[in-house]
PDB file of N, CA and C in Angstrom:
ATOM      1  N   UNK A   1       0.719  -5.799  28.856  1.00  0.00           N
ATOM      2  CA  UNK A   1       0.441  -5.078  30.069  1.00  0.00           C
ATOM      3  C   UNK A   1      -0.427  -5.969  30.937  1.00  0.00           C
ATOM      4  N   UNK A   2      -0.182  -6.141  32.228  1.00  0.00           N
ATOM      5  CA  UNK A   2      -0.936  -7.058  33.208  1.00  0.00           C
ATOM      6  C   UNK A   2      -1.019  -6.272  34.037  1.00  0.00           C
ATOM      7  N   UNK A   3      -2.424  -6.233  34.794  1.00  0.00           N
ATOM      8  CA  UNK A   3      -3.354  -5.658  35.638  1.00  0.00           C
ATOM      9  C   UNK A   3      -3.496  -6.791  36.853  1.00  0.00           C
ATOM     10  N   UNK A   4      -3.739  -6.433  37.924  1.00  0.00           N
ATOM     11  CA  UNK A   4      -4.250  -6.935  39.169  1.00  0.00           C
ATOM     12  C   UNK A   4      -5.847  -7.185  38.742  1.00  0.00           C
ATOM     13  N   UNK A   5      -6.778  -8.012  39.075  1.00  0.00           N
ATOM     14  CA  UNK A   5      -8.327  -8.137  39.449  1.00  0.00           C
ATOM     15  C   UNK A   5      -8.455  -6.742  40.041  1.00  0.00           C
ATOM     16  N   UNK A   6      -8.302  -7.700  41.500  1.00  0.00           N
ATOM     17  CA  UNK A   6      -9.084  -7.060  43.045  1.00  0.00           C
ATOM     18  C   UNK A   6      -8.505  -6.020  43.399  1.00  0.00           C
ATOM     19  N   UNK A   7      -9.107  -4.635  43.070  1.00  0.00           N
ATOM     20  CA  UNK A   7      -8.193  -3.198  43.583  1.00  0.00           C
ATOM     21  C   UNK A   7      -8.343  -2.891  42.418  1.00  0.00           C
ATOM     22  N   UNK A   8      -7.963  -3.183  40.440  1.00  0.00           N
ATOM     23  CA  UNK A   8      -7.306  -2.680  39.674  1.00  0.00           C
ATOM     24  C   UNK A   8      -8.362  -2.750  38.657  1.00  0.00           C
ATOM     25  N   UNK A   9      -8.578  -3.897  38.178  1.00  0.00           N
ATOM     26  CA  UNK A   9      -9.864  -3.626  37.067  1.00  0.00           C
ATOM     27  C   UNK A   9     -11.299  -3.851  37.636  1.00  0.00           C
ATOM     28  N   UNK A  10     -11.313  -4.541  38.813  1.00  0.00           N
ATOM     29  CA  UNK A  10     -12.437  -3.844  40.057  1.00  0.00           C
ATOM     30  C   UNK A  10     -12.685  -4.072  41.119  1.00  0.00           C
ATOM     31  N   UNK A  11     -13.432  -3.074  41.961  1.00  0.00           N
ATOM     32  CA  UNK A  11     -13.454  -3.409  43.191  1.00  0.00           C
ATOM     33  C   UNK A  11     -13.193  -4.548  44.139  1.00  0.00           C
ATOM     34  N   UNK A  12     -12.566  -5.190  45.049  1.00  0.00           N
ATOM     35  CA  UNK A  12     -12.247  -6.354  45.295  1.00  0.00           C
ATOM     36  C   UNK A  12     -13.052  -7.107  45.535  1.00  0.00           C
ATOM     37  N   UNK A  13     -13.445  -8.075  44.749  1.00  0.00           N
ATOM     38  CA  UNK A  13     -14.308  -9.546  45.229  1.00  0.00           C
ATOM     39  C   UNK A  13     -15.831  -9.255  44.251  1.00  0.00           C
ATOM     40  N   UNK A  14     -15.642  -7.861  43.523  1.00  0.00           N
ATOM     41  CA  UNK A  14     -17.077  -7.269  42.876  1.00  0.00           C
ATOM     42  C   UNK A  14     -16.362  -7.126  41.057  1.00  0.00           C
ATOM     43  N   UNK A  15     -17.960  -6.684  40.245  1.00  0.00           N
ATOM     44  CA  UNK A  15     -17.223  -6.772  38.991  1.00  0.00           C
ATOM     45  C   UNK A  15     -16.825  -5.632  38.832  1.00  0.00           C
ATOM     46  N   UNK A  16     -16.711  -5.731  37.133  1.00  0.00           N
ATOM     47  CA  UNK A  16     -15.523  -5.005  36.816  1.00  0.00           C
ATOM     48  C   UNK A  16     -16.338  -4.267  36.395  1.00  0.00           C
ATOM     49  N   UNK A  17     -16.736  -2.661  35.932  1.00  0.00           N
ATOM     50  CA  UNK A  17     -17.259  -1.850  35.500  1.00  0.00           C
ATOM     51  C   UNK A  17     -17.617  -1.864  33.941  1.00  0.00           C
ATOM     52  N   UNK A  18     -18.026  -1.522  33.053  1.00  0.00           N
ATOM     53  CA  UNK A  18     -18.466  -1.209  31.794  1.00  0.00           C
ATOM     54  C   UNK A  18     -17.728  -0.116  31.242  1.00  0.00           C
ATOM     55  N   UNK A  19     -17.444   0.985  31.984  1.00  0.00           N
ATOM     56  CA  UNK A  19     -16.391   1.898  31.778  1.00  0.00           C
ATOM     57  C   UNK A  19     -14.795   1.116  32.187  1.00  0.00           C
ATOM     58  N   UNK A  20     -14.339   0.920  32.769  1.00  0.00           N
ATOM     59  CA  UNK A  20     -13.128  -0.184  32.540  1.00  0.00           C
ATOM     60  C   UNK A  20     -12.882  -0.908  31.916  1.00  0.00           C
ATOM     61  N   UNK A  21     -14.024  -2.301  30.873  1.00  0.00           N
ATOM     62  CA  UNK A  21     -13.802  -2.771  29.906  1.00  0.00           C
ATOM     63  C   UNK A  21     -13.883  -1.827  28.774  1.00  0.00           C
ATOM     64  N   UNK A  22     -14.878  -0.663  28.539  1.00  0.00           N
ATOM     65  CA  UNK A  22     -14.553   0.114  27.432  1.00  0.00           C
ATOM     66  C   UNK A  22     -12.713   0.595  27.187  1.00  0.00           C
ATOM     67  N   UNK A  23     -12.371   0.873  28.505  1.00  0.00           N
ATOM     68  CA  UNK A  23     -11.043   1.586  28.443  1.00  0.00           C
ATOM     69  C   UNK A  23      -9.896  -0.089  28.018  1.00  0.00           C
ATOM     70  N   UNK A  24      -9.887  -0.344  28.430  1.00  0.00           N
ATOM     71  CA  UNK A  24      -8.839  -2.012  28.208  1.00  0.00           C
ATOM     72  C   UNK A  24      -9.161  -2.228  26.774  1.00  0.00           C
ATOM     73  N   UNK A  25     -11.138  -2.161  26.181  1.00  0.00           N
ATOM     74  CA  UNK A  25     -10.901  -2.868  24.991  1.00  0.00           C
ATOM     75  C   UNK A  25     -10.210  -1.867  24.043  1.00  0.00           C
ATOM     76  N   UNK A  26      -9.845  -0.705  24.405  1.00  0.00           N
ATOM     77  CA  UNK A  26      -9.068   0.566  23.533  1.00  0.00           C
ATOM     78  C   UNK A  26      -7.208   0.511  23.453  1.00  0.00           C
ATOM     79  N   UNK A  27      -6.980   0.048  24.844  1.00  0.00           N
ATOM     80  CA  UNK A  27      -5.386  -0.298  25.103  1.00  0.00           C
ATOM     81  C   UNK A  27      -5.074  -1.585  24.330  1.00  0.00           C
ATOM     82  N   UNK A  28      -6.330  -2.345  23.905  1.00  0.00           N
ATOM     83  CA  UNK A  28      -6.049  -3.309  23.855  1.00  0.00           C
ATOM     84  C   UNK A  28      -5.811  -3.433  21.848  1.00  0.00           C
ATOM     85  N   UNK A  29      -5.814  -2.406  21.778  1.00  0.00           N
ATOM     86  CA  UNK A  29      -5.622  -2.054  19.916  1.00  0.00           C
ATOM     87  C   UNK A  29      -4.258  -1.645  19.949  1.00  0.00           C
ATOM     88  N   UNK A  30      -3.959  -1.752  21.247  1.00  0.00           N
ATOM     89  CA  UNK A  30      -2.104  -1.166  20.897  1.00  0.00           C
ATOM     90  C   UNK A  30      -0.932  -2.170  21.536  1.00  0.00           C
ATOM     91  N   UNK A  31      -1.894  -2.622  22.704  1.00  0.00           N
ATOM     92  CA  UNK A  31      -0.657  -3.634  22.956  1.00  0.00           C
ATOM     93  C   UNK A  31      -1.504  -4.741  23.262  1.00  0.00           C
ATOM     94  N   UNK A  32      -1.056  -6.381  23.783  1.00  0.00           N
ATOM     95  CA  UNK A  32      -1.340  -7.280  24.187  1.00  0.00           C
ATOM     96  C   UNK A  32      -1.447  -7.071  25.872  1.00  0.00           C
ATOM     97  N   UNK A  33      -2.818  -7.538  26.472  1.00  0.00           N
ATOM     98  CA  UNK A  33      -2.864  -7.406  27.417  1.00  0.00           C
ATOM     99  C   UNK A  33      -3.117  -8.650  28.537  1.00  0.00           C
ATOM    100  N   UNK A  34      -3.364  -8.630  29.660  1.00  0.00           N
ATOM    101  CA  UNK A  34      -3.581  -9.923  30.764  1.00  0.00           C
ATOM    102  C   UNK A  34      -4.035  -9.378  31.894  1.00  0.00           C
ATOM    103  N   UNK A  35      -4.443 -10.185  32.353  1.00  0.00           N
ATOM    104  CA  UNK A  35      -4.742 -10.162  34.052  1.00  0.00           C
ATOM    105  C   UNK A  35      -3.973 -11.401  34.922  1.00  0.00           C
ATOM    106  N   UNK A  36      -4.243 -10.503  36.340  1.00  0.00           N
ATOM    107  CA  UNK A  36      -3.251 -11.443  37.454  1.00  0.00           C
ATOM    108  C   UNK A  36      -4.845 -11.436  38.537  1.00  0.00           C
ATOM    109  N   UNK A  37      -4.511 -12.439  39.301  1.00  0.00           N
ATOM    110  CA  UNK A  37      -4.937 -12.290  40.374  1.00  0.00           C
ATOM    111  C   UNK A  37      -4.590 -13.748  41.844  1.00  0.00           C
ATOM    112  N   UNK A  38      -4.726 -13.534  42.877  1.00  0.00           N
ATOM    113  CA  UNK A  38      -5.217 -14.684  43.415  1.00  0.00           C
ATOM    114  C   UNK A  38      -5.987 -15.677  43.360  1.00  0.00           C
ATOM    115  N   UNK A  39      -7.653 -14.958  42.890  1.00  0.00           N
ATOM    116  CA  UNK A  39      -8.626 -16.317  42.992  1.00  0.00           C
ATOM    117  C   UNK A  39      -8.130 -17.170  41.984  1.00  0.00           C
ATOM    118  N   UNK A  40      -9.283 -18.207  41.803  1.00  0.00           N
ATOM    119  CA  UNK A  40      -9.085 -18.833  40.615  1.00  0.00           C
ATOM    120  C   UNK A  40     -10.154 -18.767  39.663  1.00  0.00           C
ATOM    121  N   UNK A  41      -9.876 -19.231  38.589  1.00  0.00           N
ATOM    122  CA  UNK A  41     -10.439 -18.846  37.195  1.00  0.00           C
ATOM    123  C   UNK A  41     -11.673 -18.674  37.172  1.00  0.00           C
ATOM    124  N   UNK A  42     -13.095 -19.543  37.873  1.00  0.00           N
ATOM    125  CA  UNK A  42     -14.117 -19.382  37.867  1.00  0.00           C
ATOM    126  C   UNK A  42     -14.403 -17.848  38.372  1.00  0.00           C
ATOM    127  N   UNK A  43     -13.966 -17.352  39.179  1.00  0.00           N
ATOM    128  CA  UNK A  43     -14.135 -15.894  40.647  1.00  0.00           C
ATOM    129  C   UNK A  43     -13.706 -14.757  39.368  1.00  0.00           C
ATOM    130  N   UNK A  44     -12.665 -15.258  38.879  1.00  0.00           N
ATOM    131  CA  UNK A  44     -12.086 -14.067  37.905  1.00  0.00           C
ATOM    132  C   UNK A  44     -13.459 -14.043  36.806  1.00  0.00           C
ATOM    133  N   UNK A  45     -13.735 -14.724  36.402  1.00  0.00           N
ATOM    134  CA  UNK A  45     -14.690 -15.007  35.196  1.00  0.00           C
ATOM    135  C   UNK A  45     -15.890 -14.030  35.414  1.00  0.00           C
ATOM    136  N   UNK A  46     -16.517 -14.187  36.826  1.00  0.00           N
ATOM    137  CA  UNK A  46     -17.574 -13.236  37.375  1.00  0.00           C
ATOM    138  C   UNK A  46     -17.229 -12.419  37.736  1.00  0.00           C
ATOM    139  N   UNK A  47     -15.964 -11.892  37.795  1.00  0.00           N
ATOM    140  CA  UNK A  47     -15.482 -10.726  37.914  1.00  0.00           C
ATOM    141  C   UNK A  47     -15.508  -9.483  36.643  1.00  0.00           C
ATOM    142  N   UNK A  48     -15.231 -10.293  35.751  1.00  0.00           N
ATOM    143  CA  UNK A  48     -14.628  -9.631  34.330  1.00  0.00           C
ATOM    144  C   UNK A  48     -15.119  -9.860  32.936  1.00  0.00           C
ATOM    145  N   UNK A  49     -16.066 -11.318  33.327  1.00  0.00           N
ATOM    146  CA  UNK A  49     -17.076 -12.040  32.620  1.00  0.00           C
ATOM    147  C   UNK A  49     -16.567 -12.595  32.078  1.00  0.00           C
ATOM    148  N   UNK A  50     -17.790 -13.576  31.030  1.00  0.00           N
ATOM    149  CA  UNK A  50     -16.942 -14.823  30.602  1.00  0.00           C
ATOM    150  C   UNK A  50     -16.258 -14.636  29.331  1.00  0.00           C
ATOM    151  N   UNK A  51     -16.882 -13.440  28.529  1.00  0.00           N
ATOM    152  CA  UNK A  51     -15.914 -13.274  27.292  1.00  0.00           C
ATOM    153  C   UNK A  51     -14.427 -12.225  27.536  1.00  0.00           C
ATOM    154  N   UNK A  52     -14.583 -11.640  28.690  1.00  0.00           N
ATOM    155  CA  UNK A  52     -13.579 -11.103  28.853  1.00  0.00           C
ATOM    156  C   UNK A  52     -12.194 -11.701  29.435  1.00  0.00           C
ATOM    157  N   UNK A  53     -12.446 -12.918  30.314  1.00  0.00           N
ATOM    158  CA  UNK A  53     -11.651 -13.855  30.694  1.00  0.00           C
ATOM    159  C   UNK A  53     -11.148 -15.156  30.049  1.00  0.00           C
ATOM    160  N   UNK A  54     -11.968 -15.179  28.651  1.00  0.00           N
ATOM    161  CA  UNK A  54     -12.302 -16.453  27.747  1.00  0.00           C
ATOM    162  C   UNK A  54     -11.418 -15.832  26.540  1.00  0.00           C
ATOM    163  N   UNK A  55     -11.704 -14.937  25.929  1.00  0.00           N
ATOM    164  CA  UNK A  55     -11.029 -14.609  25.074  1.00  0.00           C
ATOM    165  C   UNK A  55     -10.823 -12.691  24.550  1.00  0.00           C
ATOM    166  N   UNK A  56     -11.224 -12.247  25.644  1.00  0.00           N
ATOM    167  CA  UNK A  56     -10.959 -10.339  25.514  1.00  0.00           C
ATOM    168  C   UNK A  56      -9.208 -10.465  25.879  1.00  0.00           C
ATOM    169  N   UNK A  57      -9.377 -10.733  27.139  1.00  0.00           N
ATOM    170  CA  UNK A  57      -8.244 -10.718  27.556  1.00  0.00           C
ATOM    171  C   UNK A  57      -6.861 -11.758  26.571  1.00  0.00           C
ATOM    172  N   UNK A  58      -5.689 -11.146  26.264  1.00  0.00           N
ATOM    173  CA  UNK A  58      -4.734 -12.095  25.861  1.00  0.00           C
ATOM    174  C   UNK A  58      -4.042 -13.112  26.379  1.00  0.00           C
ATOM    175  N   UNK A  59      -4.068 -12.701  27.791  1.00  0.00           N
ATOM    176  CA  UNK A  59      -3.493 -13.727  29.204  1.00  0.00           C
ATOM    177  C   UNK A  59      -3.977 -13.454  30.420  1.00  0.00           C
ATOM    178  N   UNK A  60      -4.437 -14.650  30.899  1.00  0.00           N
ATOM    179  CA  UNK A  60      -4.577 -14.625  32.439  1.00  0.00           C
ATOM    180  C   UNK A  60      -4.154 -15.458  33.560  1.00  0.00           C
ATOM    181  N   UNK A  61      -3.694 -14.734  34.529  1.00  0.00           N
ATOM    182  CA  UNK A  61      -3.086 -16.021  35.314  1.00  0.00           C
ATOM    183  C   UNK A  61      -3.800 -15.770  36.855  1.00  0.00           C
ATOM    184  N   UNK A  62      -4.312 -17.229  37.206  1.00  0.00           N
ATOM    185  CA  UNK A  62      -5.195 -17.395  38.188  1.00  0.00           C
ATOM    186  C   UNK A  62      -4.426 -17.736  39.748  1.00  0.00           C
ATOM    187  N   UNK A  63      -4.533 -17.856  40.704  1.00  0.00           N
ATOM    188  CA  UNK A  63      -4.284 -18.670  41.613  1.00  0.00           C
ATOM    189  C   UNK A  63      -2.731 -18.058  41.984  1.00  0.00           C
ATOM    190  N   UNK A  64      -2.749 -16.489  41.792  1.00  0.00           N
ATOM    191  CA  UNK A  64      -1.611 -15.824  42.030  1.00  0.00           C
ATOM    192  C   UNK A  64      -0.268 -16.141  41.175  1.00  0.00           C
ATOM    193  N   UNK A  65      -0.633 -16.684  39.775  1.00  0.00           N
ATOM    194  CA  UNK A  65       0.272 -16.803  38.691  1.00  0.00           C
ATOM    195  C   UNK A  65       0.355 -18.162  38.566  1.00  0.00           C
ATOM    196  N   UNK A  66      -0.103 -19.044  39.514  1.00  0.00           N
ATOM    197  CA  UNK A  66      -0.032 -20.627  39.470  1.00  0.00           C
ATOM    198  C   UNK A  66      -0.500 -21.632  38.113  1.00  0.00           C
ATOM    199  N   UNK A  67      -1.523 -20.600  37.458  1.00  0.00           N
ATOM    200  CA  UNK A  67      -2.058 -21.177  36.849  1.00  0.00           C
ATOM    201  C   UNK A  67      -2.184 -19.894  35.615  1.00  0.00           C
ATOM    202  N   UNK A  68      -1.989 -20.571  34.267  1.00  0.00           N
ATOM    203  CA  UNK A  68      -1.678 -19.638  32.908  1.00  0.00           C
ATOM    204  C   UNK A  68      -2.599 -19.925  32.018  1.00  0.00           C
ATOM    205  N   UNK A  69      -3.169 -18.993  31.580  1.00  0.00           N
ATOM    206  CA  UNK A  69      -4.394 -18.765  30.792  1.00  0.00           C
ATOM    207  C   UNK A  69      -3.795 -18.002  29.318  1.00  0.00           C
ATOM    208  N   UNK A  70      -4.272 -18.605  27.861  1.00  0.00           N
ATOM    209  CA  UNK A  70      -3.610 -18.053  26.900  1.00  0.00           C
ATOM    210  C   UNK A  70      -5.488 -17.988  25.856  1.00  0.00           C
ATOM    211  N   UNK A  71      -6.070 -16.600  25.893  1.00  0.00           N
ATOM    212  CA  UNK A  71      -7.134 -16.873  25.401  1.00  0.00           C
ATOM    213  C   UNK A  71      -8.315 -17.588  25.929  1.00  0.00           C
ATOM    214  N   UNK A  72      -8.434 -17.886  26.867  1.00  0.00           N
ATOM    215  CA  UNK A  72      -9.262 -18.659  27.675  1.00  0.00           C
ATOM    216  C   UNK A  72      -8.565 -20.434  27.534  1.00  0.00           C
ATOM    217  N   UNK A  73      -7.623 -20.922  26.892  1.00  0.00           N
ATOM    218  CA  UNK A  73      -7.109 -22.381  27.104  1.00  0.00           C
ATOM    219  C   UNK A  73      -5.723 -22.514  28.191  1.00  0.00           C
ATOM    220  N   UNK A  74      -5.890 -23.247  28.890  1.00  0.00           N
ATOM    221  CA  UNK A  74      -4.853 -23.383  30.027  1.00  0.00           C
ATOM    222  C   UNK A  74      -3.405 -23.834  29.092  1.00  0.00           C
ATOM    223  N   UNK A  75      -2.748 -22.885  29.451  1.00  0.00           N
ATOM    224  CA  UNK A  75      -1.689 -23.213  28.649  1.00  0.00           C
ATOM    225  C   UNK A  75      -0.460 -23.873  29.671  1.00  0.00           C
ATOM    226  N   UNK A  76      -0.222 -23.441  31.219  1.00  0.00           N
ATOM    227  CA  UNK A  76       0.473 -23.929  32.312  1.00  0.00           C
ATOM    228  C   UNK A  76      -0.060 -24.017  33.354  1.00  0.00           C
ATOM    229  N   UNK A  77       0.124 -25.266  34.366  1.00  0.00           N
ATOM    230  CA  UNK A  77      -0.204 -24.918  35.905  1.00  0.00           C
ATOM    231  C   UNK A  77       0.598 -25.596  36.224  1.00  0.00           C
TER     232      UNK A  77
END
């Protein structure tokens, strides 16, 4: 399941709530999950923090999909 950042797991350009990572780290016992966004990886990081963008999350892709994140290691750009 892949989520938007800005609008979806939080406010745009602000972080992500404590109640939103509680809810993801619960979805996240059932399926594999990711994030999307425009910025790039550093912006997402303070968005969602660094363990959540490093290794909570299963995939992330930065720079509007340009760039592929597997666990926090760049796996494509």
């Amino acid at each position: 399941v892949l989520f938007d950042v800005d609008g979806t797991l939080s406010p745009s350009r602000k972080i992500a709530s404590q109640e939103m990572l509680d809810l993801l780290k619960q979805l996240k016992k059932k399926t594999v999950i990711g994030y999307v966004g425009g910025s790039d990886l550093a912006k997402q990081v303070e968005q969602l923090g660094a363990d959540a963008a490093s290794s909570f999350f299963d995939f992330g892709f930065s720079e509007n999909g340009a760039t592929a994140y597997r666990k926090g290691s760049l796996i494509a750009k």
